[in-house]
N, C-alpha and C. Protein backbone atom coordinates (compact mmCIF):
# COMPACT_ATOMS: atom_id res chain seq x y z
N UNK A 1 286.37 -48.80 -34.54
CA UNK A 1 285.65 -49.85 -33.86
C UNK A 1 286.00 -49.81 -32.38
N UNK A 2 285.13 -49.90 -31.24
CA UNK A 2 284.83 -49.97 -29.94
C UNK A 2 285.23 -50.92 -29.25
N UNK A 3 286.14 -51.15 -28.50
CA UNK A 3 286.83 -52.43 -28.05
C UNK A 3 285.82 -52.85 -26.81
N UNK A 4 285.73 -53.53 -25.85
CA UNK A 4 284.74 -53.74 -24.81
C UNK A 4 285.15 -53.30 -23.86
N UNK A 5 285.79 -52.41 -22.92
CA UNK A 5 286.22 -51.11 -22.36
C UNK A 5 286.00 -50.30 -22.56
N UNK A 6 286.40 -49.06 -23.79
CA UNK A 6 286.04 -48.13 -24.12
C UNK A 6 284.44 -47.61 -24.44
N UNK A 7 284.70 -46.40 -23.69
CA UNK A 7 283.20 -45.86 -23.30
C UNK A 7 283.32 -44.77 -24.54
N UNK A 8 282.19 -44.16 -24.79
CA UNK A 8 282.38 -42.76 -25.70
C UNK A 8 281.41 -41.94 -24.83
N UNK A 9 280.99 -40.72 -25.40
CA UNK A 9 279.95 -39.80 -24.29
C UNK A 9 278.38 -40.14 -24.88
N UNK A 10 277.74 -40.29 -23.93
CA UNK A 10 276.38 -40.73 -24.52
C UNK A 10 275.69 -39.12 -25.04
N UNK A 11 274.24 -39.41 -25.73
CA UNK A 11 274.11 -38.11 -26.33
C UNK A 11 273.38 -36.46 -25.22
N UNK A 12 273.13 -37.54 -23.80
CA UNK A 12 272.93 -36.45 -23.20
C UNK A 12 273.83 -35.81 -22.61
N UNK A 13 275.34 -36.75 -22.12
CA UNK A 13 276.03 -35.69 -21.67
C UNK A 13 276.63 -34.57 -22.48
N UNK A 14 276.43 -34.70 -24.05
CA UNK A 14 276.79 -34.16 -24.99
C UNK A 14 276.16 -32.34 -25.01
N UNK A 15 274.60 -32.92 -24.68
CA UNK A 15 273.80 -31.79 -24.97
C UNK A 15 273.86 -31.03 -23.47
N UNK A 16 274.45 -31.42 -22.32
CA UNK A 16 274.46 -31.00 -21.53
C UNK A 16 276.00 -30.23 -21.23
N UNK A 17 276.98 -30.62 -22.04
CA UNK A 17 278.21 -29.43 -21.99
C UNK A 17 277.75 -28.39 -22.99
N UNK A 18 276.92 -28.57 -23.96
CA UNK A 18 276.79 -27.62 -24.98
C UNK A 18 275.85 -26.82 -24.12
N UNK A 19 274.89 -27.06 -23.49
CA UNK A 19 274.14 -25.97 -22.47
C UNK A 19 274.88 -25.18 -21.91
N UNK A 20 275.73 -26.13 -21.04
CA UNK A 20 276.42 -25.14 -19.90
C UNK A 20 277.52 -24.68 -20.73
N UNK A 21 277.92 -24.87 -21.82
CA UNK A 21 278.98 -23.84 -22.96
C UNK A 21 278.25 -22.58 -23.19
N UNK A 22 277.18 -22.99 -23.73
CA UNK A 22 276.46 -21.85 -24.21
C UNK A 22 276.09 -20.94 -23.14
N UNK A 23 275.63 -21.44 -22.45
CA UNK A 23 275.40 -20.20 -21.17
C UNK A 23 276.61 -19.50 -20.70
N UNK A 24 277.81 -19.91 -20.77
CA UNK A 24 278.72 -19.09 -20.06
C UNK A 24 279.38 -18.40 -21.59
N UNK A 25 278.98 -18.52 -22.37
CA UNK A 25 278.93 -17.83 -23.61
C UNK A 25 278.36 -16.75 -23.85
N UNK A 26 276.92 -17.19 -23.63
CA UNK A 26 275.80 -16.10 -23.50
C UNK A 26 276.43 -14.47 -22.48
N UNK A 27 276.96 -15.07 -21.34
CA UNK A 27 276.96 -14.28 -20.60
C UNK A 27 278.19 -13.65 -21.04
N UNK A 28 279.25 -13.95 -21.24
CA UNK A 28 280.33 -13.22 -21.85
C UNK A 28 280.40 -12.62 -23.14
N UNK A 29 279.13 -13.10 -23.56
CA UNK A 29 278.80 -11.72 -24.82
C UNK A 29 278.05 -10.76 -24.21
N UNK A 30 277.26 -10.75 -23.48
CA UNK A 30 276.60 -10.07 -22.66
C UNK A 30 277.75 -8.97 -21.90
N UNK A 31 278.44 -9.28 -21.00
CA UNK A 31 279.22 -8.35 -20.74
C UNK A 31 280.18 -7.61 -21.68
N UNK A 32 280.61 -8.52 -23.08
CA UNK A 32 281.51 -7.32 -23.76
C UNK A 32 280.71 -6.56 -24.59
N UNK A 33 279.35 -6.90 -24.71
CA UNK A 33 278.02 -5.80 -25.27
C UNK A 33 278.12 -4.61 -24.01
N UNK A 34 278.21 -4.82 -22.75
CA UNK A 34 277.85 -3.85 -22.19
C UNK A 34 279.32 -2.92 -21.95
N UNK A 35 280.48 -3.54 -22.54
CA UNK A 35 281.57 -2.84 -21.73
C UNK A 35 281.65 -2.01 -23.25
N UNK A 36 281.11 -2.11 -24.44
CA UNK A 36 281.53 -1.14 -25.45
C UNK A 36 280.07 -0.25 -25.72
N UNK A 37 278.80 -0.68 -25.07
CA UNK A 37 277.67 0.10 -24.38
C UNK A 37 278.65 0.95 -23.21
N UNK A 38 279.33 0.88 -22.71
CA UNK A 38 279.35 1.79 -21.80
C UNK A 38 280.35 2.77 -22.05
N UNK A 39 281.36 2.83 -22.87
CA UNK A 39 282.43 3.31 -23.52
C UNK A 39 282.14 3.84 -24.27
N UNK A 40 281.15 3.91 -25.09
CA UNK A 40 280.74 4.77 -25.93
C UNK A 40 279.91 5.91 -25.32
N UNK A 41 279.16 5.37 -24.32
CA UNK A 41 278.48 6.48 -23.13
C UNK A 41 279.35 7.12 -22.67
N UNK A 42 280.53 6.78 -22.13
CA UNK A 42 281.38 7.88 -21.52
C UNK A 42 281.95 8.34 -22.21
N UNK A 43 282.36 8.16 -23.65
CA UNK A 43 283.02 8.72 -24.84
C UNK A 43 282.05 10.46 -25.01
N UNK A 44 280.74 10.06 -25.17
CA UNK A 44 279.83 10.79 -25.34
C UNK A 44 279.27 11.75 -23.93
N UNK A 45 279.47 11.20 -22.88
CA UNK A 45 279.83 12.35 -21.54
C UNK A 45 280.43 13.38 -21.60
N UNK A 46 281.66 12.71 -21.96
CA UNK A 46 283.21 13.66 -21.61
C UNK A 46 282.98 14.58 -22.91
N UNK A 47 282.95 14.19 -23.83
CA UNK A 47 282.51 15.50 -25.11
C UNK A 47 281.69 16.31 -24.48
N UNK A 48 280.32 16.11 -24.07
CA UNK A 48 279.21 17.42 -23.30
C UNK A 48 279.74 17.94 -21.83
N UNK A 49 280.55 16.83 -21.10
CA UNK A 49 281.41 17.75 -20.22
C UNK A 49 282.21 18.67 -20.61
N UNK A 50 283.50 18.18 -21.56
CA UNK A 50 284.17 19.19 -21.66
C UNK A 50 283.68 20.46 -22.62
N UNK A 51 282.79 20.96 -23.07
CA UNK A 51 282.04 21.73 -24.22
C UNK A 51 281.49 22.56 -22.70
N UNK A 52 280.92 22.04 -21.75
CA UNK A 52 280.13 22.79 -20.20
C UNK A 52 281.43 23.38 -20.27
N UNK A 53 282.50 22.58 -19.71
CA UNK A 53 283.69 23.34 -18.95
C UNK A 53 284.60 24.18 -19.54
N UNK A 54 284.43 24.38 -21.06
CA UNK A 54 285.21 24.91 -21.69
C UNK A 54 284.10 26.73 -21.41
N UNK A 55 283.13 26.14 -22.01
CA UNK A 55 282.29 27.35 -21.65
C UNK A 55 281.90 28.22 -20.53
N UNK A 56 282.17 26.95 -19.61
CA UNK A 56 282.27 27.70 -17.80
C UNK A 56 283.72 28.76 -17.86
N UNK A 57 284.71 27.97 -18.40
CA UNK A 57 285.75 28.77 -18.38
C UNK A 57 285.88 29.98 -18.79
N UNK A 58 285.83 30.25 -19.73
CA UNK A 58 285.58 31.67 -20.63
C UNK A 58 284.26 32.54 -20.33
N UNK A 59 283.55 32.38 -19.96
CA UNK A 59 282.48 33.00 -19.74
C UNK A 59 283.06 33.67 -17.44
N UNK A 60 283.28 32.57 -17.09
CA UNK A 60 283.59 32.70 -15.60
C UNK A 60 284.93 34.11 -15.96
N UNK A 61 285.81 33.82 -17.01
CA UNK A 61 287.45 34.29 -16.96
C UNK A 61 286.32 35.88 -17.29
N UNK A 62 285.76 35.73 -18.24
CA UNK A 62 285.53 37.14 -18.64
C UNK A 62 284.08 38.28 -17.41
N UNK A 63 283.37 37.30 -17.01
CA UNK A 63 282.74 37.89 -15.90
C UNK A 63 282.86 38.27 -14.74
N UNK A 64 284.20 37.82 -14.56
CA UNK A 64 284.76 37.98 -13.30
C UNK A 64 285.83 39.90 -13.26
N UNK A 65 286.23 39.85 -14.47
CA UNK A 65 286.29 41.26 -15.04
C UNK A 65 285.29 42.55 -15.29
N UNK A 66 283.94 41.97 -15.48
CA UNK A 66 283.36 42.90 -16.01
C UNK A 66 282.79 43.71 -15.13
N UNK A 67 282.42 44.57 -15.59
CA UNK A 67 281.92 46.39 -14.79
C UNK A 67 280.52 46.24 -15.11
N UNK A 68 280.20 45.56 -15.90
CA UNK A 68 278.84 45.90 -16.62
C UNK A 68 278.61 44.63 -17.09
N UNK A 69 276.86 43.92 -16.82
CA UNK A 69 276.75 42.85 -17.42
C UNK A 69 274.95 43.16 -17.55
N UNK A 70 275.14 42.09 -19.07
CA UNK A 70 273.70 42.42 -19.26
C UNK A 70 273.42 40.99 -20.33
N UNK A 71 271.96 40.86 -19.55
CA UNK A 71 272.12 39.04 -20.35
C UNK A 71 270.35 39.56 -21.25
N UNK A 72 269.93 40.30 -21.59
CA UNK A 72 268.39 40.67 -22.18
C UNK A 72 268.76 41.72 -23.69
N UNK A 73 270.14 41.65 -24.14
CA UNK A 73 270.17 42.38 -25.16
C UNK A 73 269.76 41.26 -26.07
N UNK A 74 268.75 41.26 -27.14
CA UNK A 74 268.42 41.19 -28.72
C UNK A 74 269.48 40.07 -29.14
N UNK A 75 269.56 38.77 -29.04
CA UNK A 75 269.83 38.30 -29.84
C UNK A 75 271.58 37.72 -29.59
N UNK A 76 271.47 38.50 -27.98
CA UNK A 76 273.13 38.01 -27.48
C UNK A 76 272.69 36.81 -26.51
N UNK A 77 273.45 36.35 -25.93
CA UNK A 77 273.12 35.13 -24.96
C UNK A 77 274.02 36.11 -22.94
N UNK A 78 274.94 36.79 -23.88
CA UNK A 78 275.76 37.59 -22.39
C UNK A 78 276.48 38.54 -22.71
N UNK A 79 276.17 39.71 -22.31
CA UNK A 79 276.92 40.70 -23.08
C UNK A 79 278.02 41.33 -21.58
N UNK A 80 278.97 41.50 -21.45
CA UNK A 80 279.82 41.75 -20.78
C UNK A 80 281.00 43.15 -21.11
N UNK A 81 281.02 43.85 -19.99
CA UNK A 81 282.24 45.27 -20.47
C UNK A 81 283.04 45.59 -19.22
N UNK A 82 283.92 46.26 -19.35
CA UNK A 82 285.02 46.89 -18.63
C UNK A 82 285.95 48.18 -19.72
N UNK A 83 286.55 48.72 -18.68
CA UNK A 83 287.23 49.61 -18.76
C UNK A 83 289.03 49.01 -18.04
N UNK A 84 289.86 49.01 -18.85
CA UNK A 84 291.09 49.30 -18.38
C UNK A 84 291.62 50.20 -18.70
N UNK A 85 292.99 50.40 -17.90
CA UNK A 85 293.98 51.94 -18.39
C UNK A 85 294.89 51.37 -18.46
N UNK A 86 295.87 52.00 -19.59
CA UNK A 86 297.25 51.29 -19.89
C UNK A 86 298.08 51.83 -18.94
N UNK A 87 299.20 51.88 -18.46
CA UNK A 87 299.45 52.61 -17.11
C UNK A 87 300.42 53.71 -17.60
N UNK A 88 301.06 52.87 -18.56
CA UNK A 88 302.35 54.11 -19.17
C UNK A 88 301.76 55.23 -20.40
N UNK A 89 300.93 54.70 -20.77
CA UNK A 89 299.98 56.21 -21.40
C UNK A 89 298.44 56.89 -20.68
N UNK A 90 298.47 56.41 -20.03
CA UNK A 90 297.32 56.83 -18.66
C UNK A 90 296.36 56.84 -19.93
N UNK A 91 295.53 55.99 -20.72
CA UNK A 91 294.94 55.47 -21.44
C UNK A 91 293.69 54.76 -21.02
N UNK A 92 292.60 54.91 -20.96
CA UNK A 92 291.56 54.05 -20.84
C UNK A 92 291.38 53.47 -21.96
N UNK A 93 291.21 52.47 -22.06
CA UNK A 93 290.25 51.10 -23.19
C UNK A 93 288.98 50.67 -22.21
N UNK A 94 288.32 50.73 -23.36
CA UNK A 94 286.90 50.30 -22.83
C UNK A 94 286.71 48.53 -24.22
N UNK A 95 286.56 47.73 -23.08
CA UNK A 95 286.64 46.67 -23.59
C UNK A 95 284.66 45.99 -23.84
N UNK A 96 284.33 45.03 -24.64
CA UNK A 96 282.98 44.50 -24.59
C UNK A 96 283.53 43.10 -24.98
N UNK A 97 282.57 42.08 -24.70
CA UNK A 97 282.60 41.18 -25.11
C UNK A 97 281.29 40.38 -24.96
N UNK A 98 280.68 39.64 -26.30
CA UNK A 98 279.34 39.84 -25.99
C UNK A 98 279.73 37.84 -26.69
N UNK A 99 278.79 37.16 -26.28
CA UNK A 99 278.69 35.70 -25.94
C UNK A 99 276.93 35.51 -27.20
N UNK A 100 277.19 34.74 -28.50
CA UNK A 100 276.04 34.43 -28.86
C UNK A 100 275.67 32.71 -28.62
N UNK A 101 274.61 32.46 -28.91
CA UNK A 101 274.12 30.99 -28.69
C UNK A 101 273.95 31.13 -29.87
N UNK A 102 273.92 30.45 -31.16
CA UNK A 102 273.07 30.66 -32.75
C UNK A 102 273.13 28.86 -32.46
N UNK A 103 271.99 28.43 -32.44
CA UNK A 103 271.64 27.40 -32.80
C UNK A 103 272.08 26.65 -31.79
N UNK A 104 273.02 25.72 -31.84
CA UNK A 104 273.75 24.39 -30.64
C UNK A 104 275.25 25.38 -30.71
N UNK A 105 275.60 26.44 -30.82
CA UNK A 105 277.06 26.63 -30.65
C UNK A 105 277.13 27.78 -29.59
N UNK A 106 278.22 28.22 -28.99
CA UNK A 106 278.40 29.53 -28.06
C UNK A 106 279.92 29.97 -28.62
N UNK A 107 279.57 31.33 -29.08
CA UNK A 107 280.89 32.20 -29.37
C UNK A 107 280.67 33.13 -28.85
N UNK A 108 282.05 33.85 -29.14
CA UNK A 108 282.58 34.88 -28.33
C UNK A 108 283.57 35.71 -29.22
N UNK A 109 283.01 37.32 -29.26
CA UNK A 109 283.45 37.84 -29.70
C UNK A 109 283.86 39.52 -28.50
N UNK A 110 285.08 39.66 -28.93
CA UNK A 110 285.88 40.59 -28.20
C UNK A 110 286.32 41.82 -28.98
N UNK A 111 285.24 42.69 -28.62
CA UNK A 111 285.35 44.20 -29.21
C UNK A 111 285.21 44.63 -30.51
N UNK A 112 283.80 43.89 -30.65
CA UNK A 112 283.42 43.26 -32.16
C UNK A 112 284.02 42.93 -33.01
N UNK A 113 285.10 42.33 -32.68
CA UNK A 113 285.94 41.18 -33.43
C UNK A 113 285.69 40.46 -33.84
N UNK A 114 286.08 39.24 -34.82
CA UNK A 114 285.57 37.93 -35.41
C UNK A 114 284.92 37.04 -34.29
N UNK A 115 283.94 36.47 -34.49
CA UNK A 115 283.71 35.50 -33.22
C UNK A 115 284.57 34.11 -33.41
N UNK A 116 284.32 33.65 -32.21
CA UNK A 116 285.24 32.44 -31.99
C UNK A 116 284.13 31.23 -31.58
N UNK A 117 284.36 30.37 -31.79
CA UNK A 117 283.97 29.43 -31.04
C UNK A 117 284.17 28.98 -29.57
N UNK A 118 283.64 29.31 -28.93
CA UNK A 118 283.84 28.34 -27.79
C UNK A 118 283.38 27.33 -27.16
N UNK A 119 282.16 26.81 -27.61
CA UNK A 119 281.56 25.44 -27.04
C UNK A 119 280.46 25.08 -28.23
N UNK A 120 280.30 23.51 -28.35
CA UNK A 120 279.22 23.45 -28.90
C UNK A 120 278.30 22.47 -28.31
N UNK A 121 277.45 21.95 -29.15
CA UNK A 121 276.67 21.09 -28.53
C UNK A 121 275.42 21.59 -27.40
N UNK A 122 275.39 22.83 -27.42
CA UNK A 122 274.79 23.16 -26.37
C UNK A 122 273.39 23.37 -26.79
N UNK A 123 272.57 23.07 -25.68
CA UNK A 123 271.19 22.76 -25.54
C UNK A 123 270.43 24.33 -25.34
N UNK A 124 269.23 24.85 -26.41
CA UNK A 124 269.01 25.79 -25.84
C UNK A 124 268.26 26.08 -24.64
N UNK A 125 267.71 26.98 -24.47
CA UNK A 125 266.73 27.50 -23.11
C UNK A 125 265.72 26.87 -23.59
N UNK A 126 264.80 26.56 -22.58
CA UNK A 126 265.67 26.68 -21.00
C UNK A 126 266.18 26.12 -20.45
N UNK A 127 267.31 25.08 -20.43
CA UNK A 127 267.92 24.41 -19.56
C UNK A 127 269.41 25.30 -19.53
N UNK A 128 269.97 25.92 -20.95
CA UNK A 128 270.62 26.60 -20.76
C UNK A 128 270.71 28.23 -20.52
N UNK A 129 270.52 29.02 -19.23
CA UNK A 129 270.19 29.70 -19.02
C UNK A 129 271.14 31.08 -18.80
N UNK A 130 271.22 32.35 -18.53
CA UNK A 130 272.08 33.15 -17.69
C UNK A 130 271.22 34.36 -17.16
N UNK A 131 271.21 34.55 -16.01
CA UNK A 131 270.70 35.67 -15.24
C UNK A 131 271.05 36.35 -14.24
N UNK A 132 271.20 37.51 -14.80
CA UNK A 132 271.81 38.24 -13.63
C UNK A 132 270.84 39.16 -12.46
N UNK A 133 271.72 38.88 -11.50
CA UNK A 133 270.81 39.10 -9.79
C UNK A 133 271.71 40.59 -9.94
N UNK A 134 270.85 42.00 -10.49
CA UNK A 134 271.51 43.37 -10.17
C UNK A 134 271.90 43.31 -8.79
N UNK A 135 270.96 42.98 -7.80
CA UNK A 135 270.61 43.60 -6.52
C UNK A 135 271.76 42.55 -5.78
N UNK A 136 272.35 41.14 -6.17
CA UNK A 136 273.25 40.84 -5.37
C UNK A 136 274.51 40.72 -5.63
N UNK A 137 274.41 41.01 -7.23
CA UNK A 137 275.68 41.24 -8.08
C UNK A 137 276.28 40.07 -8.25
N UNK A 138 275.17 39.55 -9.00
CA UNK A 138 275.55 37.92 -8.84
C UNK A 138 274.99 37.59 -10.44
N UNK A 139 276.40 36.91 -11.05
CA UNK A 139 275.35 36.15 -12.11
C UNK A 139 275.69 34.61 -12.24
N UNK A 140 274.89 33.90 -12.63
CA UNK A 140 274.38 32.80 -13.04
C UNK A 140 274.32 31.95 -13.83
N UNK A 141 274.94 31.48 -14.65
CA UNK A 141 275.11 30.64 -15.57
C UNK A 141 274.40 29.25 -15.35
N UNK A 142 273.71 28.74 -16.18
CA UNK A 142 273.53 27.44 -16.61
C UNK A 142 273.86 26.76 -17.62
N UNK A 143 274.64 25.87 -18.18
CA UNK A 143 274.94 25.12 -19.10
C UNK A 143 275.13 23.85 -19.73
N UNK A 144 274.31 23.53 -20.23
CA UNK A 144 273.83 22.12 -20.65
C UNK A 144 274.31 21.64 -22.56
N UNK A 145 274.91 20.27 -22.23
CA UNK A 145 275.26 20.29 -23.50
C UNK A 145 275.19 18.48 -23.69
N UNK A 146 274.76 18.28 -24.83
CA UNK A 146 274.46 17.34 -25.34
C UNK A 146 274.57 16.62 -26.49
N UNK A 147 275.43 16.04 -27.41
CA UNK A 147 276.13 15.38 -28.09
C UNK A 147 274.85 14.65 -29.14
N UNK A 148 273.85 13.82 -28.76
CA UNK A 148 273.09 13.08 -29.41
C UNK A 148 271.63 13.25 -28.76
N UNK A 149 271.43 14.50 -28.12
CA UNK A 149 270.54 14.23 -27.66
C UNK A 149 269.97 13.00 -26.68
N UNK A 150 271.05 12.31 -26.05
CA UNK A 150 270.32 11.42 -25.28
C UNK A 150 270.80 11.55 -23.91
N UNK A 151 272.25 12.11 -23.94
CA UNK A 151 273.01 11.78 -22.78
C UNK A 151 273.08 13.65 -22.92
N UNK A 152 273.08 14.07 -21.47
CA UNK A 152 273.62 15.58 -21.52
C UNK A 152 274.55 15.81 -20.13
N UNK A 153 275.09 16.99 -19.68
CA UNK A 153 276.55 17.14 -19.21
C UNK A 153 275.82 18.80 -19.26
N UNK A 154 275.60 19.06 -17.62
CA UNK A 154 275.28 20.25 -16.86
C UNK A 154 275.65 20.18 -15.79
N UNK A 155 276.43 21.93 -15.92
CA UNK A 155 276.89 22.60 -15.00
C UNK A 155 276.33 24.19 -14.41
N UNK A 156 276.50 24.72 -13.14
CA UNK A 156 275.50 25.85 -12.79
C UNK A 156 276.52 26.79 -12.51
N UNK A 157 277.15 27.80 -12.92
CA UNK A 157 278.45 28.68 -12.22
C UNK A 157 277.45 29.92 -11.91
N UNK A 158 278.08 30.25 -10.72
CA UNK A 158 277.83 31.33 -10.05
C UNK A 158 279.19 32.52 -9.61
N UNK A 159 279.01 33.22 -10.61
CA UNK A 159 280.13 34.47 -10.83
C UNK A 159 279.95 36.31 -10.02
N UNK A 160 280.91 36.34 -9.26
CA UNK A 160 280.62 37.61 -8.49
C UNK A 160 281.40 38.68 -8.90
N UNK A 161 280.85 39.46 -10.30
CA UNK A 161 281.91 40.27 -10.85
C UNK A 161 282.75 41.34 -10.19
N UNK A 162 284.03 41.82 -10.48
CA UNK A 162 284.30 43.01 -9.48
C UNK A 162 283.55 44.12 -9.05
N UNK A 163 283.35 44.59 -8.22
CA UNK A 163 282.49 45.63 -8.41
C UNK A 163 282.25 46.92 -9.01
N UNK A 164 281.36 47.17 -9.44
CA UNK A 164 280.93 48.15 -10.02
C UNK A 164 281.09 49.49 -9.94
């Protein structure tokens, strides 16, 4: 019971904290929707980055060696060779290493050895490309890689093998 002093809240100021509750509600679901929207986007970046950079790597480590490069053989994506000599048996090895795309993956196999994996996720041609410039002794890499198809992670290396 209500003594003749005591006030209580009438029913609009009632509906008017529940507005302004709700709105600053609204908005703070709103931002932790977008902060695990966006974490999952960069979750999904850094996978198609690092799959580019893993593939920049190995492909750059091994072209930068080669004597001989040829990206139009049947069914390879980069076919790459050299020659070393062992020094204490005056020995030449003639080395190959040829790079396939089969589907979304890139391996690498070394002197027709087992292949390996080295990147996946990757997008085919044409966005992922390689061509080699004979005349400036220059090759080219493009590499694009993409996780869900929505978000992708491309890189362009440009490799100047030793010479020939």
């Amino acid at each position: 019971m209500l003594k003749v002093n005591e006030k209580g809240f009438t029913l609009i100021e009632i509906l008017v904290a529940l507005a302004i509750a709700g709105a600053i509600m609204g908005v703070m679901a709103a931002a932790v929707i977008t902060i695990i929207k966006t974490t999952s986007q960069n979750d999904e970046w850094n996978v198609n980055m690092r799959q580019v950079q893993n593939a920049g790597y190995w492909i750059s480590h091994d072209a930068l060696m080669a004597q001989s490069v040829s990206t139009n053989t049947t069914g390879v994506f980069l076919d790459l060779s050299w020659s070393d000599w062992n020094n204490t048996g005056g020995t030449q090895y003639n080395n190959s290493i040829h790079y396939v795309l089969n589907g979304n993956t890139l391996t690498r196999s070394l002197n027709g050895g087992s292949a390996i994996l080295i990147a996946q996720y990757i997008v085919l041609p044409p966005t992922t490309t390689c061509q080699w410039d004979s005349n400036g002794g220059k090759l080219t890499v493009t590499i694009r890689a993409s996780l869900h198809g929505k978000r992708y992670a491309q890189q362009t290396y440009q490799i100047s093998p030793r010479p020939m």
